[in-house]
N, C-alpha and C. Protein backbone atom coordinates (compact mmCIF):
# COMPACT_ATOMS: atom_id res chain seq x y z
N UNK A 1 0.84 -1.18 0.00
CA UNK A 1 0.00 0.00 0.00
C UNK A 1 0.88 1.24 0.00
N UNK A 2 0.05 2.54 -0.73
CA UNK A 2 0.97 3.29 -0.40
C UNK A 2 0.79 4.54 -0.08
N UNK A 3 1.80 4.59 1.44
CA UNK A 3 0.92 5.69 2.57
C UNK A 3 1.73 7.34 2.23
N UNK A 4 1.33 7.62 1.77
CA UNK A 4 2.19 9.11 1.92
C UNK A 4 3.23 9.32 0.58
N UNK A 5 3.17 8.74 -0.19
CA UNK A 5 4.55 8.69 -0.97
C UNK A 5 5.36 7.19 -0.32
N UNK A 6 5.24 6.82 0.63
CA UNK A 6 5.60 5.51 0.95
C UNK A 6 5.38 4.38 0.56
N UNK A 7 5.71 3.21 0.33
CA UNK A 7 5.16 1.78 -0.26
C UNK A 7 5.78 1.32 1.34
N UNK A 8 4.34 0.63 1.40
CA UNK A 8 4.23 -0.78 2.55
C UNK A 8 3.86 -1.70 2.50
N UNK A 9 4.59 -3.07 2.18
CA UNK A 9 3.68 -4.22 1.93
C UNK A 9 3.23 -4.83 3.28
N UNK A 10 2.15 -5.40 3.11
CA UNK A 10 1.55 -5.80 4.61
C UNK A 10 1.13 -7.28 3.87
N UNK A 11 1.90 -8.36 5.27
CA UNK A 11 1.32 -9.67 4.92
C UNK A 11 0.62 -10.21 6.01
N UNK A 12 -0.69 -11.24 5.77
CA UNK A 12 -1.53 -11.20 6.53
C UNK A 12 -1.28 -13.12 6.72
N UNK A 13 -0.89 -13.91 7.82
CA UNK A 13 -0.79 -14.89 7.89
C UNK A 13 -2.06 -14.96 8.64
N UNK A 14 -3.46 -15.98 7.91
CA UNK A 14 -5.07 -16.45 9.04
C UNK A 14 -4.73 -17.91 9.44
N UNK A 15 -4.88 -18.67 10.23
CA UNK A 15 -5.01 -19.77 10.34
C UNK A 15 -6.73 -20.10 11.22
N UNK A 16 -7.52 -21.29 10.79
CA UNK A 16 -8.33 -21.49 11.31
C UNK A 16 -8.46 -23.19 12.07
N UNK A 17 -8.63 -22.87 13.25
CA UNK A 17 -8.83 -23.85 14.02
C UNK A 17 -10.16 -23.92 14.78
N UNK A 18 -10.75 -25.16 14.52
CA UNK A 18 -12.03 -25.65 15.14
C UNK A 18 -12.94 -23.70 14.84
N UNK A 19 -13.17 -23.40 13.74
CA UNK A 19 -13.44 -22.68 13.28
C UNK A 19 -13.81 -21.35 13.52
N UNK A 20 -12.69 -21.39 14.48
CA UNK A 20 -12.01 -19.95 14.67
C UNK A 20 -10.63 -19.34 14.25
N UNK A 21 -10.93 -17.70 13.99
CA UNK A 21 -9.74 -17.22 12.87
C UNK A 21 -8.73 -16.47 13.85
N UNK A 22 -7.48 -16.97 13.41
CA UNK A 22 -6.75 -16.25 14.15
C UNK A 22 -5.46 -15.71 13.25
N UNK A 23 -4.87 -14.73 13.69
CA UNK A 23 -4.08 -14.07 12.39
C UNK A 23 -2.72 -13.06 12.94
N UNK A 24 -1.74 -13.12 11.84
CA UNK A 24 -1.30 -12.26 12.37
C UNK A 24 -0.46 -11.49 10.91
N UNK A 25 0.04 -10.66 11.49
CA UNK A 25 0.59 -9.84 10.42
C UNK A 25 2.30 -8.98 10.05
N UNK A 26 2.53 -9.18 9.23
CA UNK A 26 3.97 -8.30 8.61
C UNK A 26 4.08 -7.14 7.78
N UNK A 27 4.93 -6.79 8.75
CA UNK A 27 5.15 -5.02 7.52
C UNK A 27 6.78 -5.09 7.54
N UNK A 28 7.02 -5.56 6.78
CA UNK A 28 8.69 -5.91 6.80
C UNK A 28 9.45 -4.46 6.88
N UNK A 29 8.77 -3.56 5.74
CA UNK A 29 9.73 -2.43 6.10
C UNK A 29 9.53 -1.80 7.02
N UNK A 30 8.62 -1.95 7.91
CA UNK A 30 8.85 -1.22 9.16
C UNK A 30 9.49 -2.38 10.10
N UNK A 31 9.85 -3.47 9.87
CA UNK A 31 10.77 -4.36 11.03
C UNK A 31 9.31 -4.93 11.43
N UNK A 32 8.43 -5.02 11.43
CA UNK A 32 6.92 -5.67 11.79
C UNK A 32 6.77 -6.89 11.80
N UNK A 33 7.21 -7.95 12.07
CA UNK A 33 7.08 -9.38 12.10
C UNK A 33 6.25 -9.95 13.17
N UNK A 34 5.22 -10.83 12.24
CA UNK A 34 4.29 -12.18 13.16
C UNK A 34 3.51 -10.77 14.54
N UNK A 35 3.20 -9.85 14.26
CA UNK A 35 2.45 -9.20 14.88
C UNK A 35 1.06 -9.75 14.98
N UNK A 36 0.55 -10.17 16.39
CA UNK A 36 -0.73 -10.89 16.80
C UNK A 36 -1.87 -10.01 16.30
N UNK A 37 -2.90 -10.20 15.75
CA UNK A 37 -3.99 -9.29 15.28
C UNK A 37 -5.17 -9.25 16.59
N UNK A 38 -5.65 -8.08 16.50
CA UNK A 38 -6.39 -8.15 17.99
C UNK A 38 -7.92 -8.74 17.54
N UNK A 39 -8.33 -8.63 16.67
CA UNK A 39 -9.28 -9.63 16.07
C UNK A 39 -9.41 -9.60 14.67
N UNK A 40 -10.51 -10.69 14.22
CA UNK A 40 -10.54 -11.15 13.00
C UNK A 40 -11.89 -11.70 12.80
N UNK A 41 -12.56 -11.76 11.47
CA UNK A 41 -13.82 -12.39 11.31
C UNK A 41 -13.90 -12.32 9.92
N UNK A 42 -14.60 -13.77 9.54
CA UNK A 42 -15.02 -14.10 8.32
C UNK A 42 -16.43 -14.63 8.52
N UNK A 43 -17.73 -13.61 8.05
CA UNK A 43 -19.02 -14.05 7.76
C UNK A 43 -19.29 -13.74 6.19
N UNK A 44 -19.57 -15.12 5.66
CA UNK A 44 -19.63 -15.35 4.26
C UNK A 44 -18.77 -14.64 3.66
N UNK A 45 -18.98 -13.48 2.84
CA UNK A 45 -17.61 -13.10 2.28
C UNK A 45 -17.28 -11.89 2.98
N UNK A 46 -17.92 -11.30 3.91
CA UNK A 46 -17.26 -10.17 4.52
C UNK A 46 -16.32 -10.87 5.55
N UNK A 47 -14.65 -9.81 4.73
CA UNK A 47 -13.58 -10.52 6.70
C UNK A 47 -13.40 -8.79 6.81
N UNK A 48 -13.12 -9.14 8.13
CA UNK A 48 -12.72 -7.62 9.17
C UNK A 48 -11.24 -8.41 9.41
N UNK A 49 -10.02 -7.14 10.05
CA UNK A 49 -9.47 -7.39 11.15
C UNK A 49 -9.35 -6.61 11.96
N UNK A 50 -8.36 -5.64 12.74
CA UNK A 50 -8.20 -4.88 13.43
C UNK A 50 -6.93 -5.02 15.04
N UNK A 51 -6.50 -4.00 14.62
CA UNK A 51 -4.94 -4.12 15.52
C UNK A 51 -4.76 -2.80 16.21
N UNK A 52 -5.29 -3.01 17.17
CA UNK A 52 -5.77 -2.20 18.53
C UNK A 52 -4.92 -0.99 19.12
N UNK A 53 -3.56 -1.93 19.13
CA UNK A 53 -2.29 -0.82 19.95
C UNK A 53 -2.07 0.01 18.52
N UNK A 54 -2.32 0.07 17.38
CA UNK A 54 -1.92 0.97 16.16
C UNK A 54 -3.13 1.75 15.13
N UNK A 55 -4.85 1.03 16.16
CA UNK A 55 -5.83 1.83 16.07
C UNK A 55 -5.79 1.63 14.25
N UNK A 56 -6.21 0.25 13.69
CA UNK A 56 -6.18 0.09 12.28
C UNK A 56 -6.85 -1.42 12.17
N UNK A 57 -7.54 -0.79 10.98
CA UNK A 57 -8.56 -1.75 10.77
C UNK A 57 -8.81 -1.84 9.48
N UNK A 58 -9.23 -3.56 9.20
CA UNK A 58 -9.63 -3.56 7.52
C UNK A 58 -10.73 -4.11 7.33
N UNK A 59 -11.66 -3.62 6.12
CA UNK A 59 -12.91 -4.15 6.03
C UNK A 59 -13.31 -4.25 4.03
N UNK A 60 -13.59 -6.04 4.28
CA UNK A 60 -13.64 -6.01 2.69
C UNK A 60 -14.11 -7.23 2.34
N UNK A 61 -13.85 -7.49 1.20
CA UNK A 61 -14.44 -8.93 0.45
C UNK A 61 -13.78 -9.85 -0.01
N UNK A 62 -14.27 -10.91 0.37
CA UNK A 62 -13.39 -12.22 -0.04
C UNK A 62 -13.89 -12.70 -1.38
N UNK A 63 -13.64 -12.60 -1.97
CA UNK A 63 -14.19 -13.45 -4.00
C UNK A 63 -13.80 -14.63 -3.56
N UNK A 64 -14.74 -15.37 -4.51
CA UNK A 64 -15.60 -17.01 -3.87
C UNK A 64 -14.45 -17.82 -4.42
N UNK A 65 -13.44 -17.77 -4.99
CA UNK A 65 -12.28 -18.70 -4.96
C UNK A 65 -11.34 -18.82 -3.76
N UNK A 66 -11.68 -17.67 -2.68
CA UNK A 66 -10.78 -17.10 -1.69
C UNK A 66 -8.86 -16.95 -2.42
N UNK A 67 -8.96 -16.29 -3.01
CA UNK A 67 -7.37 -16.28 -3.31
C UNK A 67 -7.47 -14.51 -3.29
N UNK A 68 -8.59 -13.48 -2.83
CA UNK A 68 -7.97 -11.98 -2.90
C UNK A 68 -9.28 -11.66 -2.01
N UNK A 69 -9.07 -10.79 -1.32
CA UNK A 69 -9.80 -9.73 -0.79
C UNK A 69 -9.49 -7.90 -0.83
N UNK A 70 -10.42 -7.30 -1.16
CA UNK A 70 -10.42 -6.40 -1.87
C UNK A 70 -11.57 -5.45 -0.89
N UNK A 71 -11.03 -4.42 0.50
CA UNK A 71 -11.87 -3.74 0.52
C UNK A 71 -10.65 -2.43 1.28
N UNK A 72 -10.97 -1.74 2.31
CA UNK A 72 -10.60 -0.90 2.84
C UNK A 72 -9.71 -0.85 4.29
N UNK A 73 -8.34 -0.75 4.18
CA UNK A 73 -7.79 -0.25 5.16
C UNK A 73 -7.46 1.38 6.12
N UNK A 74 -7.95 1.60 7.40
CA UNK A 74 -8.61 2.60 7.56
C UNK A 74 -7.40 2.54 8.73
N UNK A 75 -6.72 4.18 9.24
CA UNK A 75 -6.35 4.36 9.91
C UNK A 75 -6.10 5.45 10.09
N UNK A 76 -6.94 6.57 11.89
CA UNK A 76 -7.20 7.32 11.37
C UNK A 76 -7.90 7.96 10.53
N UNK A 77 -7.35 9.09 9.66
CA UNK A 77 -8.08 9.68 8.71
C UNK A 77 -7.91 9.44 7.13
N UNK A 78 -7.11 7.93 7.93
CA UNK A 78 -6.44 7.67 6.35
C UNK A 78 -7.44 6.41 5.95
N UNK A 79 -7.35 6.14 4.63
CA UNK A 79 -8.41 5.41 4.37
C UNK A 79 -8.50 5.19 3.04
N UNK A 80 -8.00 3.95 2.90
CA UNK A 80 -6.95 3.17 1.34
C UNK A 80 -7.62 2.31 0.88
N UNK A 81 -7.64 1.78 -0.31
CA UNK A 81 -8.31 0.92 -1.07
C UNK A 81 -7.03 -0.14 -0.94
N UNK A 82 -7.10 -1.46 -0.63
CA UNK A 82 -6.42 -2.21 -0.28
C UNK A 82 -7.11 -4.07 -1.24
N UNK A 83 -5.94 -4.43 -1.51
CA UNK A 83 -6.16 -5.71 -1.95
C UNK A 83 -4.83 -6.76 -1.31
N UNK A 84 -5.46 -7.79 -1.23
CA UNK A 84 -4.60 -9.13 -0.61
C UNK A 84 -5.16 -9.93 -0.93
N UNK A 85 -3.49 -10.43 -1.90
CA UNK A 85 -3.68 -11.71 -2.98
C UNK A 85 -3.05 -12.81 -2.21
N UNK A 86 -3.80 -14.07 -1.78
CA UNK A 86 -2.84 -15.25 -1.79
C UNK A 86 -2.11 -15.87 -2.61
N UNK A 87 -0.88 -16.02 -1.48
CA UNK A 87 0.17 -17.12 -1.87
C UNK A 87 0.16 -18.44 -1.61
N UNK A 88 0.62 -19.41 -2.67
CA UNK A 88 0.90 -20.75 -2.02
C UNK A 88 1.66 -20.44 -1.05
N UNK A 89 1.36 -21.77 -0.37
CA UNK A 89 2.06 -21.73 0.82
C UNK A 89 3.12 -23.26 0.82
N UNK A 90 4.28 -23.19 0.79
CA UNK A 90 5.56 -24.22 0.67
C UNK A 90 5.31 -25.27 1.64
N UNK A 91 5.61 -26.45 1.45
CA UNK A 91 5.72 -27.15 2.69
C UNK A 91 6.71 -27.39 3.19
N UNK A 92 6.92 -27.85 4.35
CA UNK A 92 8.48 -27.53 5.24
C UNK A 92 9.52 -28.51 4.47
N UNK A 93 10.68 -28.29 4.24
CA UNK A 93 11.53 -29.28 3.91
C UNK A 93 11.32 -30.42 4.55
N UNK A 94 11.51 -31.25 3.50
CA UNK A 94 11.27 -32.74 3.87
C UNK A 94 10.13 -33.14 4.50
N UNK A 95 9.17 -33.36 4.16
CA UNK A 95 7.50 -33.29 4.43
C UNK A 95 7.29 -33.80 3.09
N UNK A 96 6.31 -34.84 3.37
CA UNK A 96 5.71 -35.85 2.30
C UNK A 96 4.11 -35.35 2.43
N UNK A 97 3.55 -35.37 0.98
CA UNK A 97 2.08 -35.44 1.19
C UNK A 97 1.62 -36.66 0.94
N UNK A 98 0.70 -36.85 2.09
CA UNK A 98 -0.13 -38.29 1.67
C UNK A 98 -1.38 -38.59 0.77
């Protein structure tokens, strides 16, 4: 995204267990790693998140292949048109699929 004349990529790791979402997030150029998200929700195709201590929040749509969501990151008075495309995800060295 890009804030000011700035470029920030923001990566959003969700994992769901017993079908609850939990997530967290990277902003590499600011040094931002595996930052815990203070919540998260997916009802049908609307997901939210929101990260409390930095008062920022996103709200948007998941397209029915789930590989992008496409709505608004808001912080402040700022307030960006935002998209997040999935990546495959690698499996660990040496790991067999069955």
């Amino acid at each position: 995204m890009n804030v000011e004349g700035i470029y920030l990529s923001m990566n959003l790791h969700i994992t769901e267990n017993e079908s609850v979402l939990t997530g967290t997030f990277d902003v590499p150029e600011q040094g931002a790693i595996n930052i815990p998200l203070s919540s998260i929700s997916l009802d049908d195709q609307e997901f939210k998140f929101a990260f409390i201590p930095a008062a920022f929040s996103f709200e948007g749509i998941v397209d029915r292949d789930f590989t992008q969501i496409i709505g608004y990151f808001k912080q402040g008075d700022l307030n960006l048109l935002t998209r997040f495309e999935r990546e495959p995800v690698e499996s660990p060295a040496g790991s067999t699929v069955a």
